[in-house]
Protein backbone atom coordinates (compact mmCIF):
# COMPACT_ATOMS: atom_id res chain seq x y z
CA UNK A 1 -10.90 -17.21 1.16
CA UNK A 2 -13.80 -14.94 2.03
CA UNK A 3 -13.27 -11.35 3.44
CA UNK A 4 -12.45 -11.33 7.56
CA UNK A 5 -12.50 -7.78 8.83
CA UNK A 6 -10.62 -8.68 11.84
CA UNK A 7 -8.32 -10.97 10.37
CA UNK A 8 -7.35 -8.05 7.46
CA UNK A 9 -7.41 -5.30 10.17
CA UNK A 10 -4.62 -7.81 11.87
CA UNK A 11 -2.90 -7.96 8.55
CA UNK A 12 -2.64 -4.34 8.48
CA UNK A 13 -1.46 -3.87 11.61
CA UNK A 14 1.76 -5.37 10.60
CA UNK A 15 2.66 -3.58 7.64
CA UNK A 16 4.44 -1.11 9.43
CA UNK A 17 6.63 -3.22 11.49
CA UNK A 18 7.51 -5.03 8.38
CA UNK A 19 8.48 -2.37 6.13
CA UNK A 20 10.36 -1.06 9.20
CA UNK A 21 12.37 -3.98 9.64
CA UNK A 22 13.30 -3.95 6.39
CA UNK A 23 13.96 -0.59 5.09
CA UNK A 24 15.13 1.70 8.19
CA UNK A 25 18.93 2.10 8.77
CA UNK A 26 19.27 0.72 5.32
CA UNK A 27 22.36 2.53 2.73
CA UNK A 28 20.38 4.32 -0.28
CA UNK A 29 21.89 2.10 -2.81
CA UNK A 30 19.03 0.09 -1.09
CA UNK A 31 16.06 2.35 -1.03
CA UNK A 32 16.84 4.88 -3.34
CA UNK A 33 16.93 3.23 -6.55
CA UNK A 34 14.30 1.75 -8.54
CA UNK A 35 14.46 -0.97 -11.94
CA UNK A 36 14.29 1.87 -14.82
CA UNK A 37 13.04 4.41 -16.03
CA UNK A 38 8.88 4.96 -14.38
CA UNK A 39 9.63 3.01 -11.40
CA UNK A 40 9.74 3.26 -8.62
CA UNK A 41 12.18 2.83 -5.51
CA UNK A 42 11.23 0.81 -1.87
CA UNK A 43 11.91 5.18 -0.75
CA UNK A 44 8.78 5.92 -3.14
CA UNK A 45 6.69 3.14 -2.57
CA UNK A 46 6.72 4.11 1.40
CA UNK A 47 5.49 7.33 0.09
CA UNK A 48 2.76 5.92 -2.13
CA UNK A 49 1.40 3.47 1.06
CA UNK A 50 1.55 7.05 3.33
CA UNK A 51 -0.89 9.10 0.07
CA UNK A 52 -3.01 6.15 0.17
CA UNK A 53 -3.40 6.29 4.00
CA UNK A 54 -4.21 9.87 3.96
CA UNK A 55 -6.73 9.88 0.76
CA UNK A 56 -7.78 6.61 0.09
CA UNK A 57 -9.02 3.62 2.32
CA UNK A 58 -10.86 5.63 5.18
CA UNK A 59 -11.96 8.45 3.14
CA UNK A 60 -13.53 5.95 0.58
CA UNK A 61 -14.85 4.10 3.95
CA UNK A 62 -16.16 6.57 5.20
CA UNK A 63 -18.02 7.66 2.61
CA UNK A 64 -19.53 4.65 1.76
CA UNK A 65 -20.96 4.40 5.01
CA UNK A 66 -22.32 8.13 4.24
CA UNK A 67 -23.36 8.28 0.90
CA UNK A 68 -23.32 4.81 -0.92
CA UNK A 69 -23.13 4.77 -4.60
CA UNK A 70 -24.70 8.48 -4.83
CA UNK A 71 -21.41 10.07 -4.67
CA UNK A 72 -18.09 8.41 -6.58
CA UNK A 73 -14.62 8.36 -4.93
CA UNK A 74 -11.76 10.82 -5.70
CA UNK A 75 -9.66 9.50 -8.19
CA UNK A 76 -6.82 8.02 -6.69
CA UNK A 77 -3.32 10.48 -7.32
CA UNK A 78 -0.68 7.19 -7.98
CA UNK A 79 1.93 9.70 -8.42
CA UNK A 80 1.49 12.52 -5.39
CA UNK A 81 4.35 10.53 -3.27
CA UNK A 82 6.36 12.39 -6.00
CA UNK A 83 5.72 15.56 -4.43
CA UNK A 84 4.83 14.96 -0.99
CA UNK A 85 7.79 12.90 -0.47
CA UNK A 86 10.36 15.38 -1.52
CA UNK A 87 13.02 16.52 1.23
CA UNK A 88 12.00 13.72 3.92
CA UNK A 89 14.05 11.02 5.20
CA UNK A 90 12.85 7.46 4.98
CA UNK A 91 13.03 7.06 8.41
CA UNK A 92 10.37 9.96 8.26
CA UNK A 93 8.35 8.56 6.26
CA UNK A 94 8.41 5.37 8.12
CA UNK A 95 7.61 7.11 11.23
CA UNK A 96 4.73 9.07 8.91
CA UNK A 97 3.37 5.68 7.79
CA UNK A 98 3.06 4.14 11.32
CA UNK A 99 1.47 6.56 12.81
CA UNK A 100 -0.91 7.24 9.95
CA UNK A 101 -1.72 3.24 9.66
CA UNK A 102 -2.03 3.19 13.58
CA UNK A 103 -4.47 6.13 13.50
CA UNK A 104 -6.82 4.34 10.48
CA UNK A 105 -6.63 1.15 12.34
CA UNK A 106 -7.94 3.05 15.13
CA UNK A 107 -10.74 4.55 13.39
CA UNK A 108 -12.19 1.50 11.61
CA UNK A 109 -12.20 -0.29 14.82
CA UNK A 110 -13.93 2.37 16.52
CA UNK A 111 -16.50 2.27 13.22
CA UNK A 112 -17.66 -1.34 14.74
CA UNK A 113 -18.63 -2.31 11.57
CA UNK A 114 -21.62 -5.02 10.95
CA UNK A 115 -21.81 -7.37 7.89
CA UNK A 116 -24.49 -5.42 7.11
CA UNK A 117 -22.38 -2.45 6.78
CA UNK A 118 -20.07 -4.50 5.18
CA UNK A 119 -22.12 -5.56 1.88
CA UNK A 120 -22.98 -1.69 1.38
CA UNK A 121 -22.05 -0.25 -2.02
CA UNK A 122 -19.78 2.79 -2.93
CA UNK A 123 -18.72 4.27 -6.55
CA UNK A 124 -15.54 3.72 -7.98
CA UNK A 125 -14.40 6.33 -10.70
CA UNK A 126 -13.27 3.02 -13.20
CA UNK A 127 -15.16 0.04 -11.33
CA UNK A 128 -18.15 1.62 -10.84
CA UNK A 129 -19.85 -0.51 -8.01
CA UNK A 130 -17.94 -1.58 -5.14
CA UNK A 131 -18.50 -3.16 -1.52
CA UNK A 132 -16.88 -1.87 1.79
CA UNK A 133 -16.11 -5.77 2.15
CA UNK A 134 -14.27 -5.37 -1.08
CA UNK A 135 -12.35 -2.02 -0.59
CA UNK A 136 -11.19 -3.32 3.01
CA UNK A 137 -9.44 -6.67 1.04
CA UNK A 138 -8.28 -4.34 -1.24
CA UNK A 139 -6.29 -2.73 1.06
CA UNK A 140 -4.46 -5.37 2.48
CA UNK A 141 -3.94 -6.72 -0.94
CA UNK A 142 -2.35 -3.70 -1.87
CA UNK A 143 -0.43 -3.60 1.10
CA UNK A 144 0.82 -7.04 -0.45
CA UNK A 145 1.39 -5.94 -3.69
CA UNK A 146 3.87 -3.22 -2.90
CA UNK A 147 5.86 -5.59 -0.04
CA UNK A 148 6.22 -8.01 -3.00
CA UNK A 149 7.08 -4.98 -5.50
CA UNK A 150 9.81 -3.33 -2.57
CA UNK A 151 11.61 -6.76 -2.12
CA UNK A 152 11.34 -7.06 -6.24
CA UNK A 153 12.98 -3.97 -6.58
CA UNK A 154 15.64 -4.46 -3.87
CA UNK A 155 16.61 -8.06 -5.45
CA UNK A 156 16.93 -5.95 -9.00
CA UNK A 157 20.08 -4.17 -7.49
CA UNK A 158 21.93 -7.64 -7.34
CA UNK A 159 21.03 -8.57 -10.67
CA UNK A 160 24.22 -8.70 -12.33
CA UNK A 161 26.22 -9.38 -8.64
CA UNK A 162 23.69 -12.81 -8.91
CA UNK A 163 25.56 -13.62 -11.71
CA UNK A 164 24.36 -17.32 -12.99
CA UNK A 165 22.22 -17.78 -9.97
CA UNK A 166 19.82 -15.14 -11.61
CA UNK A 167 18.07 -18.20 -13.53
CA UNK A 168 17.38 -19.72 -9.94
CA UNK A 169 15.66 -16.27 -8.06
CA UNK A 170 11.96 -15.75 -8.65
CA UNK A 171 12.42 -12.44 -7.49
CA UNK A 172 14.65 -11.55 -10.56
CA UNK A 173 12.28 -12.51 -13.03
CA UNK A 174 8.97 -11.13 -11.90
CA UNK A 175 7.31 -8.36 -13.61
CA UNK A 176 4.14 -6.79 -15.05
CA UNK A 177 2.82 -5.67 -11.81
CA UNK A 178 3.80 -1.67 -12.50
CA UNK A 179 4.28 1.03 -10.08
């Protein structure tokens, strides 16, 4: 499937609502814990999606569009939720997240981006040479990657309450796709 900026910016859109749905009103035994030690909980993952909103895909759009490949992106803190999470609610940072995703939405519409603009190349710290096209994907694919990882970690928490069913969930056997 080739890139569709209006079909990810669609994707994207929904995000919010989903995690939402799923998380908000929740008991903690739900959101609060994670599979082991370095991972991470559905709580943490929230605040991971909100650092990337703030410091990742529009900055790095943005300046692509300004400065190509002749200035590399910020490396990417995977671990600042850590800190910037601390003392909020998850309904905060649900209401953080929507309003952040709503406000990026926003402002790559308003960017009325051609295919041109589209095929233009920024610089990755570790990938060296990427396209907007491919940085846009990338975002709903991470998006992805972290609704499959939150429902991975919520199925971990009725591991052993599966009891033999556990050889018949997916969900309980997945791994390798870190924090």
């Amino acid at each position: 499937m080739q890139h569709n900026l209006e079909d990810t910016i669609s994707f994207l859109g929904r995000t919010p609502v989903v995690l939402d749905a799923l998380l908000r009103g929740l008991p903690e035994t739900w959101t609060l814990r994670n599979e082991g030690e370095k991972t991470w909980s559905a709580f943490d993952i929230v605040g991971h999606l909100i650092h990337g909103e703030r410091t990742d895909w529009m900055p790095r759009t943005k300046m692509i569009l300004q400065f190509g490949e002749s200035k590399t992106f910020e490396p990417f803190d995977r671990l600042a939720q850590e800190r910037e999470s601390q003392g909020k609610s998850l309904a905060r940072l649900l209401d953080e997240f929507t309003r952040l995703r709503s406000e990026n939405l926003n402002e790559l519409r308003a960017l009325n981006l051609k295919p041109e603009d589209l095929s233009r190349h920024g610089r990755h710290p570790a990938l060296g040479a990427v396209t907007l096209s491919q940085l846009l994907a990338t975002w709903a694919a991470h998006d992805l990657t972290h609704l499959h990882q939150i429902s991975r970690v919520m199925a971990h928490q009725y591991r052993e309450a599966v009891g033999p069913w556990v050889a018949y969930l997916g969900v309980m056997h997945c791994s390798g796709h870190g924090a």
